[in-house]
C-alpha atoms as a PDB file:
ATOM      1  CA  UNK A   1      16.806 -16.464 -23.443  1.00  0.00           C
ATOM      2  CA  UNK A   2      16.933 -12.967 -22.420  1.00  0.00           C
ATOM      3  CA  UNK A   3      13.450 -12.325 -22.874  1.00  0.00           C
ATOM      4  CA  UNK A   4      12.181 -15.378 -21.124  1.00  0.00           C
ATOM      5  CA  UNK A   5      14.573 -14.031 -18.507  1.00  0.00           C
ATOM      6  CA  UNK A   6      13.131 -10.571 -17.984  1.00  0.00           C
ATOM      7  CA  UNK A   7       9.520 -12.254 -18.502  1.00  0.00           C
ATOM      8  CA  UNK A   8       9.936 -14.305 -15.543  1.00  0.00           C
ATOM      9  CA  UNK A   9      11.308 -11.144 -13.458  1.00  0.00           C
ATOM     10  CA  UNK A  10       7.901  -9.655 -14.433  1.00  0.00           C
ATOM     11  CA  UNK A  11       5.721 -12.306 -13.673  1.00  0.00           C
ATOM     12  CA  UNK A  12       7.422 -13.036 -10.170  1.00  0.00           C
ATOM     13  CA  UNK A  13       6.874  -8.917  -8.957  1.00  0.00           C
ATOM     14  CA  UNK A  14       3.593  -9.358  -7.730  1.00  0.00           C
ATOM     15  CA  UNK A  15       4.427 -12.688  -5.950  1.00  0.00           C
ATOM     16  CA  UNK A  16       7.467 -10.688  -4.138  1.00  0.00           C
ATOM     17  CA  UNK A  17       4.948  -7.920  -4.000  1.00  0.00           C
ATOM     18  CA  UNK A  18       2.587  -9.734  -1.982  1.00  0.00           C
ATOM     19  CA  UNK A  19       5.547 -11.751   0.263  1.00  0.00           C
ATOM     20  CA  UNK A  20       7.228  -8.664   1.399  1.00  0.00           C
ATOM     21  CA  UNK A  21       3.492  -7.762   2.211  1.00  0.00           C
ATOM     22  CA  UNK A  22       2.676 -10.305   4.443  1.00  0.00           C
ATOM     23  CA  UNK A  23       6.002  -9.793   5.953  1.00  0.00           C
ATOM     24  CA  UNK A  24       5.269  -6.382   7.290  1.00  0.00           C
ATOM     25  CA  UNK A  25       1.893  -7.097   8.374  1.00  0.00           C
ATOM     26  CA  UNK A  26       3.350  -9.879  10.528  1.00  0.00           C
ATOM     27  CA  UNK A  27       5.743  -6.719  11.844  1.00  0.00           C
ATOM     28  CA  UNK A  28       3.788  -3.928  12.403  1.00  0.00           C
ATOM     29  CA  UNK A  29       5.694  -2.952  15.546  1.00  0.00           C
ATOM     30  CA  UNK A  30       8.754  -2.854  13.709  1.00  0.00           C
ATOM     31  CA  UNK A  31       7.243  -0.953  10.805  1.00  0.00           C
ATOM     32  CA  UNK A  32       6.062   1.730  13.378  1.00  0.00           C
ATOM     33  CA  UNK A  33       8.971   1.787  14.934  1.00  0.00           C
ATOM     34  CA  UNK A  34      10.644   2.583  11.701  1.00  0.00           C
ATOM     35  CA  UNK A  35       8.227   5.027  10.439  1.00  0.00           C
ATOM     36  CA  UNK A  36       8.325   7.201  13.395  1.00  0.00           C
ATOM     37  CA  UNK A  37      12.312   7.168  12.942  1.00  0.00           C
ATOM     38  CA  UNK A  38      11.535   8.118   9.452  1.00  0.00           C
ATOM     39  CA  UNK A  39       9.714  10.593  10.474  1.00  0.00           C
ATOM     40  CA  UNK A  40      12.125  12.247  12.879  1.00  0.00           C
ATOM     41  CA  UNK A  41      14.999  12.310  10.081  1.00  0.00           C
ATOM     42  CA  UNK A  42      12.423  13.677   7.367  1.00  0.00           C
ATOM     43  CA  UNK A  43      11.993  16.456  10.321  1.00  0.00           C
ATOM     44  CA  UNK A  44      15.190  17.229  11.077  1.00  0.00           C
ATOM     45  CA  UNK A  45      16.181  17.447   7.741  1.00  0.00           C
ATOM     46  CA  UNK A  46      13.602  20.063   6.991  1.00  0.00           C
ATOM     47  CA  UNK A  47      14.585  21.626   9.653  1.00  0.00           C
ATOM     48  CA  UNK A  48      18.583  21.702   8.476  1.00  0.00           C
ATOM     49  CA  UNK A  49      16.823  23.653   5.375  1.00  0.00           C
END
């Protein structure tokens, strides 16, 4: 049971892969948005260094 269990994990990835995908295509604002906040922190924190 435990290895159908992991199996199944596996096999599913790709399909999550591909969901969370099309998810962030269908934000690309948002994605930007968060980047560029990304960004900013990755900045500041080099900065604090």
């Amino acid at each position: 049971p435990l290895t159908l269990f992991i199996f199944s994990i596996i096999s599913m990835l790709p399909y999550g892969m591909l969901l969370s995908i099309n998810v962030l295509r269908k934000r690309k604002e948002l994605r930007k948005e968060l980047t560029e906040e990304l960004k900013q922190r990755l900045i500041q924190a080099v900065q604090l260094v």
